[in-house]
Structures are given as C-alpha cells and as structure tokens.
N, C-alpha and C. Protein backbone atom coordinates (compact mmCIF):
# COMPACT_ATOMS: atom_id res chain seq x y z
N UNK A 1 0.86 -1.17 0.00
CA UNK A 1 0.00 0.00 0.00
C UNK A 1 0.90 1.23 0.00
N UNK A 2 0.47 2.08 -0.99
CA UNK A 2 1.22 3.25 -0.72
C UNK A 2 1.37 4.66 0.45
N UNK A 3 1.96 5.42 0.23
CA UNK A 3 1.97 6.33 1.27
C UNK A 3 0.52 7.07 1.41
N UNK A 4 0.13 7.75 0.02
CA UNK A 4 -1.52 7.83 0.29
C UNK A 4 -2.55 7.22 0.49
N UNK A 5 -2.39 5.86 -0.01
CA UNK A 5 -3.22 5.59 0.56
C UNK A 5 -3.25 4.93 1.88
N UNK A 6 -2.37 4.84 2.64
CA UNK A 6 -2.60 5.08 4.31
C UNK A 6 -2.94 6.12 4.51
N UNK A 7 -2.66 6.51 4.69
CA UNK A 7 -2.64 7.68 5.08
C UNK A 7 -4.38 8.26 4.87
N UNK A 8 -5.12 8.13 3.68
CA UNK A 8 -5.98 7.84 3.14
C UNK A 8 -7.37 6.68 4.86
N UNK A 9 -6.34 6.02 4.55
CA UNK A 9 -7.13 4.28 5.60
C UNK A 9 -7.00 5.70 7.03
N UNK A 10 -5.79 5.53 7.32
CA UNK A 10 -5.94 6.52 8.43
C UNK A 10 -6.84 7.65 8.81
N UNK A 11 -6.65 8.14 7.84
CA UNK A 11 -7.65 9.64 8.54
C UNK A 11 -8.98 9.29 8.02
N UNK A 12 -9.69 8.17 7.63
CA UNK A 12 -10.67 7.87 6.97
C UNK A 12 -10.94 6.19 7.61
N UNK A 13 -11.55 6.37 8.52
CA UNK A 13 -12.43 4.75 8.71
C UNK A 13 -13.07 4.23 7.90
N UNK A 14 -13.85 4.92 7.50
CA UNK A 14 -14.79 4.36 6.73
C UNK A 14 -14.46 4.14 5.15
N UNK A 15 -13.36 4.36 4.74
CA UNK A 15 -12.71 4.41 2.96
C UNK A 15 -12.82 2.54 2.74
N UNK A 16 -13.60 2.18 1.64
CA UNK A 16 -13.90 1.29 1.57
C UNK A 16 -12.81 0.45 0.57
N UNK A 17 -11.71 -0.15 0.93
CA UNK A 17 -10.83 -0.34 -0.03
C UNK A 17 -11.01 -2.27 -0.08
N UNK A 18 -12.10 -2.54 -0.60
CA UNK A 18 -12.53 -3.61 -0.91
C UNK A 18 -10.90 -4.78 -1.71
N UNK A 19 -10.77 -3.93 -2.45
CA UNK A 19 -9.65 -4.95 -3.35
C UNK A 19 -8.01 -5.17 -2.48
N UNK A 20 -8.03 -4.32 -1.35
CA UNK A 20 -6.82 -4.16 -0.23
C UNK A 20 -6.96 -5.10 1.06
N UNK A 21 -8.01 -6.06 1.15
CA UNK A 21 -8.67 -6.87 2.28
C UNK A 21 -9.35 -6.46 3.09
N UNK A 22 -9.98 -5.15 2.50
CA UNK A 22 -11.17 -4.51 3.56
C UNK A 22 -12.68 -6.05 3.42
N UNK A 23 -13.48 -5.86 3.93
CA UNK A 23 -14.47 -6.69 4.34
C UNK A 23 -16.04 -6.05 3.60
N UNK A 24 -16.59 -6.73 2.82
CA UNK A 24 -17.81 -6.33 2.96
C UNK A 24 -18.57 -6.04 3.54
N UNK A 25 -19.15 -4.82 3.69
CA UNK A 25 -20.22 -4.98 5.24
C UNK A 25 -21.90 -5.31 4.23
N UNK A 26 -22.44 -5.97 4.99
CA UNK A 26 -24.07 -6.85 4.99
C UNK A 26 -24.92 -6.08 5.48
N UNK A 27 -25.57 -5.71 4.66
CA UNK A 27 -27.09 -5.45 5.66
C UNK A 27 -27.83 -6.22 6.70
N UNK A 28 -28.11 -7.47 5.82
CA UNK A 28 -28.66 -8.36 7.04
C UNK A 28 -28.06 -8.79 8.14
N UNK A 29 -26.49 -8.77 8.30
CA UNK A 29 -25.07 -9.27 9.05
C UNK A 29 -24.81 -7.92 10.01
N UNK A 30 -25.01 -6.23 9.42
CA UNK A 30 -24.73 -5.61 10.52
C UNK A 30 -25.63 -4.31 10.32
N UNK A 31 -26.25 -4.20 9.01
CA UNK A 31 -27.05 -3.22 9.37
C UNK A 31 -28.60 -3.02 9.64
N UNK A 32 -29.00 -4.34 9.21
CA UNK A 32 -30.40 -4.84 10.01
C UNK A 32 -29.94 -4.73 11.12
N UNK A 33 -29.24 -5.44 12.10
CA UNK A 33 -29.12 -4.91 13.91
C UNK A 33 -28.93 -4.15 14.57
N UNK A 34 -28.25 -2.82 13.62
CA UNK A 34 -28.48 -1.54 13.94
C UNK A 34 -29.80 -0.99 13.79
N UNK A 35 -30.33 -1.61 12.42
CA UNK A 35 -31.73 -0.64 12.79
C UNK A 35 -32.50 -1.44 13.84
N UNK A 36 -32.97 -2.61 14.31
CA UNK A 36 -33.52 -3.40 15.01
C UNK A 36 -32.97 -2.94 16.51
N UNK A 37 -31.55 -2.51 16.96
CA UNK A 37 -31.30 -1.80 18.16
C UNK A 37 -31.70 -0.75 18.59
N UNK A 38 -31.40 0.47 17.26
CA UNK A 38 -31.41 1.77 17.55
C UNK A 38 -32.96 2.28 16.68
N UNK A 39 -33.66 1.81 16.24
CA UNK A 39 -34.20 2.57 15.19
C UNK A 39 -35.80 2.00 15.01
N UNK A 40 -35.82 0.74 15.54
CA UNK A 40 -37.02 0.12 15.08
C UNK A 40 -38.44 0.04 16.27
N UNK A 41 -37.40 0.61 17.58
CA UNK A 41 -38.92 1.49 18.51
C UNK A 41 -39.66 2.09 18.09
N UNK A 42 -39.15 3.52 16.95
CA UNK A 42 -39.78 4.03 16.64
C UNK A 42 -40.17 4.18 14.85
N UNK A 43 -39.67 3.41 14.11
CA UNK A 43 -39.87 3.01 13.04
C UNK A 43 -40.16 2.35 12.18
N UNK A 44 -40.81 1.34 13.45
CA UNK A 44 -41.91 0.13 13.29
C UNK A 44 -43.01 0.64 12.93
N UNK A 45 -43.33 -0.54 13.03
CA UNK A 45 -45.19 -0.74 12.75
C UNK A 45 -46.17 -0.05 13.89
N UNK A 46 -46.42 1.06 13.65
CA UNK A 46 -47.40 2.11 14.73
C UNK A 46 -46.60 2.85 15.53
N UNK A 47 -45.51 2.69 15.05
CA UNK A 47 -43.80 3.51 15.99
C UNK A 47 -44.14 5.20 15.81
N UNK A 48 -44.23 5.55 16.72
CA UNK A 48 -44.28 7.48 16.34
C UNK A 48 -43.22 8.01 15.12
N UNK A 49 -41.89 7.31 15.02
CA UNK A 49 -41.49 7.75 13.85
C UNK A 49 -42.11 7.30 12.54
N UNK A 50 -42.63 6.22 12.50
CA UNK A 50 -43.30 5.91 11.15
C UNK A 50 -44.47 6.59 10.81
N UNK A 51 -45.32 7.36 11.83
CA UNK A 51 -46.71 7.84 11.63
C UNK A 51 -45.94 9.39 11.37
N UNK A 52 -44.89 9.87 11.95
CA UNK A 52 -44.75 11.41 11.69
C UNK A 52 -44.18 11.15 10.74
N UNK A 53 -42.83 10.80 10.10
CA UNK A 53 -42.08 11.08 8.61
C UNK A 53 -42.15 9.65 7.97
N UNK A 54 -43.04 9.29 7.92
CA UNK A 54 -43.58 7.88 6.99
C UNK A 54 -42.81 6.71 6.57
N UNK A 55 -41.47 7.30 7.82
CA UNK A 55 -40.33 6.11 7.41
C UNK A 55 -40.80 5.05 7.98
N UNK A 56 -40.12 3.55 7.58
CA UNK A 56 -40.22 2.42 8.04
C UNK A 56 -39.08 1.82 7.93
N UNK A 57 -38.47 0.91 8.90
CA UNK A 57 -37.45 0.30 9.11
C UNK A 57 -37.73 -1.31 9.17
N UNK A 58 -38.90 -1.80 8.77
CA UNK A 58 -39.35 -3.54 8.47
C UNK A 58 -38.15 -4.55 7.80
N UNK A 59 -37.87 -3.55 6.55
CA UNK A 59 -37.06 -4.72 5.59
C UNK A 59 -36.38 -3.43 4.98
N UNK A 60 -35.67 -4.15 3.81
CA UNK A 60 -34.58 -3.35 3.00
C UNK A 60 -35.27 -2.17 2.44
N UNK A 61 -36.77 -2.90 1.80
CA UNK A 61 -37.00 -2.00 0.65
C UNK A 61 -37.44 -0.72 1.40
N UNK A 62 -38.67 -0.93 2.34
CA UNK A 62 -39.19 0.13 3.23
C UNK A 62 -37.92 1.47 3.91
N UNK A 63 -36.85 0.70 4.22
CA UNK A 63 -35.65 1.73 4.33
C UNK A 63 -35.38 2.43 2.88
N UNK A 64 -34.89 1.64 2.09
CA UNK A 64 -34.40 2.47 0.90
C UNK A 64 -35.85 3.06 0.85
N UNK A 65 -37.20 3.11 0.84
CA UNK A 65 -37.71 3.66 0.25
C UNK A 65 -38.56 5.24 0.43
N UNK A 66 -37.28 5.27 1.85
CA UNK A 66 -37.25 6.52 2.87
C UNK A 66 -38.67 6.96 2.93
N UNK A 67 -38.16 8.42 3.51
CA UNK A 67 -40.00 9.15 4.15
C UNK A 67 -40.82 9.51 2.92
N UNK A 68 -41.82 10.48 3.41
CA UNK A 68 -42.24 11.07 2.65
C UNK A 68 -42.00 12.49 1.65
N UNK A 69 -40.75 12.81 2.61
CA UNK A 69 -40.10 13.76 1.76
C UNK A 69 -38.68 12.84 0.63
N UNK A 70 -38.70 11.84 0.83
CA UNK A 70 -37.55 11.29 -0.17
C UNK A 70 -36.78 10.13 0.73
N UNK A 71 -36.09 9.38 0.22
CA UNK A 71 -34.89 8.70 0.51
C UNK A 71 -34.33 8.97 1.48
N UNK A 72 -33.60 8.05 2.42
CA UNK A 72 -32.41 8.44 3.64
C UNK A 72 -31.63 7.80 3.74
N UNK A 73 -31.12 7.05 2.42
CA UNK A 73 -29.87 6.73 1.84
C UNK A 73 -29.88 6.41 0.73
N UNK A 74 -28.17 7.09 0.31
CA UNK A 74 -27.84 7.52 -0.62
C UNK A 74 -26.78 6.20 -1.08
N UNK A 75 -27.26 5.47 -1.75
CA UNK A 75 -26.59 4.52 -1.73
C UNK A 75 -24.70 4.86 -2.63
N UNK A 76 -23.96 4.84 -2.00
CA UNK A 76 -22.39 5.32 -2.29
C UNK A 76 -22.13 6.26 -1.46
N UNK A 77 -22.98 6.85 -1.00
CA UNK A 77 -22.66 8.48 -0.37
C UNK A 77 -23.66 8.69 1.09
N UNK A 78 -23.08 8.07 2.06
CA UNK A 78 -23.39 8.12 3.14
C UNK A 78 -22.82 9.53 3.87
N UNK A 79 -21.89 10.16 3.38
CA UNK A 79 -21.75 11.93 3.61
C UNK A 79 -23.39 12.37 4.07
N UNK A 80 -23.66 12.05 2.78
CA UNK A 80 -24.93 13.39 2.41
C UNK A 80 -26.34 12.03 2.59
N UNK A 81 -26.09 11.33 3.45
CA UNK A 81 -27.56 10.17 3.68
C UNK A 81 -28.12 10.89 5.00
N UNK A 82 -29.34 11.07 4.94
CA UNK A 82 -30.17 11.28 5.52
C UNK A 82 -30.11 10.38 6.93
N UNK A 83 -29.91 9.46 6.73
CA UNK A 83 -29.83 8.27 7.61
C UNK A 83 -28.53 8.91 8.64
N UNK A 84 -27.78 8.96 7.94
CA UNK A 84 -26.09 8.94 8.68
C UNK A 84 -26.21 10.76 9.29
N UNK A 85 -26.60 11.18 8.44
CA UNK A 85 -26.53 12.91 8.94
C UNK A 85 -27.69 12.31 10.42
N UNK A 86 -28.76 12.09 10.27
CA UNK A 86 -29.19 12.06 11.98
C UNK A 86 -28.60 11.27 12.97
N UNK A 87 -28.43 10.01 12.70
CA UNK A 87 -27.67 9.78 13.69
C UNK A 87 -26.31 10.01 14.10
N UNK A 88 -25.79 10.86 13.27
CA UNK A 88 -24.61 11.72 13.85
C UNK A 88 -24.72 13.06 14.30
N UNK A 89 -26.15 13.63 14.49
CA UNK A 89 -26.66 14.71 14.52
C UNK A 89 -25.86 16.01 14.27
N UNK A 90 -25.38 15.86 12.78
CA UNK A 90 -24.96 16.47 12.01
C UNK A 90 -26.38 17.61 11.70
N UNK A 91 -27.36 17.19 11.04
CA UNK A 91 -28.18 18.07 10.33
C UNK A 91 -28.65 18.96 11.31
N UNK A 92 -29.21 18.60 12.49
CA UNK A 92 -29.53 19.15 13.58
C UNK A 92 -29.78 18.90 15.04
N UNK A 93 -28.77 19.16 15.95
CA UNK A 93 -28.66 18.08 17.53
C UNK A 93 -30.20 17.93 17.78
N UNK A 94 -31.10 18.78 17.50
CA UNK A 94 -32.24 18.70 18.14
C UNK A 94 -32.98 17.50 17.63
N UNK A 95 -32.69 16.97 16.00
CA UNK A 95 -33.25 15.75 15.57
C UNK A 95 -32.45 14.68 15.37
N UNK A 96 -31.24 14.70 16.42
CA UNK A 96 -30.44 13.35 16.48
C UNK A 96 -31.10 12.04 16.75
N UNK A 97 -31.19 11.33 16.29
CA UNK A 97 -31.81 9.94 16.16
C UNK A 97 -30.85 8.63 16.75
N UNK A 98 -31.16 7.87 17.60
CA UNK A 98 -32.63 8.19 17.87
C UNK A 98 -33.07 9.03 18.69
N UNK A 99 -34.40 9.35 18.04
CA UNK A 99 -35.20 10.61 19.00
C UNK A 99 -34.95 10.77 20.56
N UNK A 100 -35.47 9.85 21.03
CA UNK A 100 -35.33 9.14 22.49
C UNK A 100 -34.53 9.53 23.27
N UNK A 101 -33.33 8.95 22.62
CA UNK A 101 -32.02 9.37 23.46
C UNK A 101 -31.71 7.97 24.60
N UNK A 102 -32.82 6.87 24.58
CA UNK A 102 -32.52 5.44 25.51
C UNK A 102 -31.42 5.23 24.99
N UNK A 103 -30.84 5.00 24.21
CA UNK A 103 -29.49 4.40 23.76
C UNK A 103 -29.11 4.49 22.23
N UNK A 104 -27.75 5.02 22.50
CA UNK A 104 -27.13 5.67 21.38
C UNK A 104 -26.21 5.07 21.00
N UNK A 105 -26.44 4.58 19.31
CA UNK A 105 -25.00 3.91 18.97
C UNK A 105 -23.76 4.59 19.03
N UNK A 106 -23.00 3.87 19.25
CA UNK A 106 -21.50 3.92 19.32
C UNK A 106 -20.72 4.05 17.85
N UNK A 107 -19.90 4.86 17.70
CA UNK A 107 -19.29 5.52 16.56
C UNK A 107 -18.56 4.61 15.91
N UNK A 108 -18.58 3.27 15.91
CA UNK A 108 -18.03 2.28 15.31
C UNK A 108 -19.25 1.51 15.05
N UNK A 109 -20.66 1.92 15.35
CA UNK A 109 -21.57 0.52 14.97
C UNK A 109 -21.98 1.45 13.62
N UNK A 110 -21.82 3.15 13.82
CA UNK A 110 -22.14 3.72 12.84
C UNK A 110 -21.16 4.27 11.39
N UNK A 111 -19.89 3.76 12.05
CA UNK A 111 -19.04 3.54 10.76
C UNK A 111 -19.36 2.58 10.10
N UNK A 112 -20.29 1.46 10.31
CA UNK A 112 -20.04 0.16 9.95
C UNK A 112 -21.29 0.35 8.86
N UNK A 113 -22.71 0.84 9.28
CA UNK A 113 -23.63 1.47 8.57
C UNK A 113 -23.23 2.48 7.59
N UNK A 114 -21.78 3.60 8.00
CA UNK A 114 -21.74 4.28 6.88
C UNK A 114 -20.99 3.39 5.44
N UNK A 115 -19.88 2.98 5.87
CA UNK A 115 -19.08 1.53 5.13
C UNK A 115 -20.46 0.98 4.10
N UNK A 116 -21.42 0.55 4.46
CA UNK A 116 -22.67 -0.64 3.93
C UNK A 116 -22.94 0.60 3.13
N UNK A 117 -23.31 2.43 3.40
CA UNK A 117 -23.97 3.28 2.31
C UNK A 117 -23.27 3.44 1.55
N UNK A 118 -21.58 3.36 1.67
CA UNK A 118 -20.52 3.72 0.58
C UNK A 118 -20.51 2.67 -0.67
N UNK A 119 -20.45 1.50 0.00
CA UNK A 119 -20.07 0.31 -0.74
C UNK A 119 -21.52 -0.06 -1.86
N UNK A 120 -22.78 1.24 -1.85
CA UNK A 120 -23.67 0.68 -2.53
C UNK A 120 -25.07 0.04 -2.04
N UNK A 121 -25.27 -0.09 -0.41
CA UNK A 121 -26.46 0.07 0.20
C UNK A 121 -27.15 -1.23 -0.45
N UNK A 122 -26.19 -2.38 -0.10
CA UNK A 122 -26.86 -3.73 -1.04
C UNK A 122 -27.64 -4.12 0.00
N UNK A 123 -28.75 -4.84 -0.81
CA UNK A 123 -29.35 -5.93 -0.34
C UNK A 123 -28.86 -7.46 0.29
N UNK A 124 -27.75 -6.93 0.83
CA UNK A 124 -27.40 -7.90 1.18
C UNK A 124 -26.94 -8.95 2.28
C-alpha cells in the first residue's frame, strides 16, 4: 500500500478499499441490527417515527424507500444520507436519532452502517 493511501485508511475509517482486504459490510449481518437496536422502537409498525415522517425500518426496501419527503440513503454516499446525517446529529442536535435518546449507537456501529452506504447500500 502506498503512502496515500494510508494515510488515506488513516484519517478515513470508513474508505472502503474492498480490493486491499477490507471486508464487505451486509445489511442483514450488521445493518439490520443496527436498525432493530437503535431505530425500530420508533420506526416500526405504529412507531411514532413511522406515523410522523412515513419512514419504516421492516425490511430493506421500506428503508431504501425513505420518508415522505424522499430517501435516507444515498446509496455510495453516506456523507450526504439522511440516515447517517441524523444519527450523527450532524443536520440538527435537536433531531439526532434516535429521538429518544434510551441508547445511542457507538461511533463504530455507525461507521459500519456508513461503510454498507458507501459500498452501494446492497441488499445484502
């Protein structure tokens, strides 16, 4: 590996260098259990988040097929995902997700979710 791109791996967790022995990350393997931990109190079935912004967190498609104002992931570009901006309460502390505040993932369960939006947000 060269000097940039460590350097690159370094200041960047989440740089997905698949062909260097990075790991695929799974939806069903790690980012279904993030939403099922953090997300699916209220983004279930009769969950206050599903009745206010029409999201649902059931299965793949209902995620990709975000709220009612659009999508909340961007499949390659977890920067600018809807998904990743709240629970890093980037867009706004006041709508950091989850809402609640019972328990907040840890900045490595949410690298692992951003990794799965970079690599293409598979079904998989």
């Amino acid at each position: 590996m060269n000097k940039l791109m460590r350097t690159l791996v370094l200041l960047s967790p989440t740089v997905t260098l698949l062909g260097c022995g990075e790991q695929s990350v799974s939806y069903s393997a790690d980012v279904r259990p993030f939403l099922d931990t953090y997300c699916m109190r209220c983004h279930g079935e009769g969950g206050k988040g599903s009745e206010t912004s029409g999201l649902r967190m059931d299965d793949y498609e209902s995620l990709m097929k975000g709220t009612t104002h659009g999508p909340v992931v961007k499949p390659g570009d977890s920067f600018t995902s809807a998904l990743v901006m709240l629970v890093e309460g980037r867009a706004d502390p006041s709508l950091r997700m989850p809402h609640d505040g019972e328990e907040m993932p840890r900045q490595a369960e949410i690298d692992r979710v951003k990794a799965w939006i970079d690599q293409g947000a598979k079904n998989n």
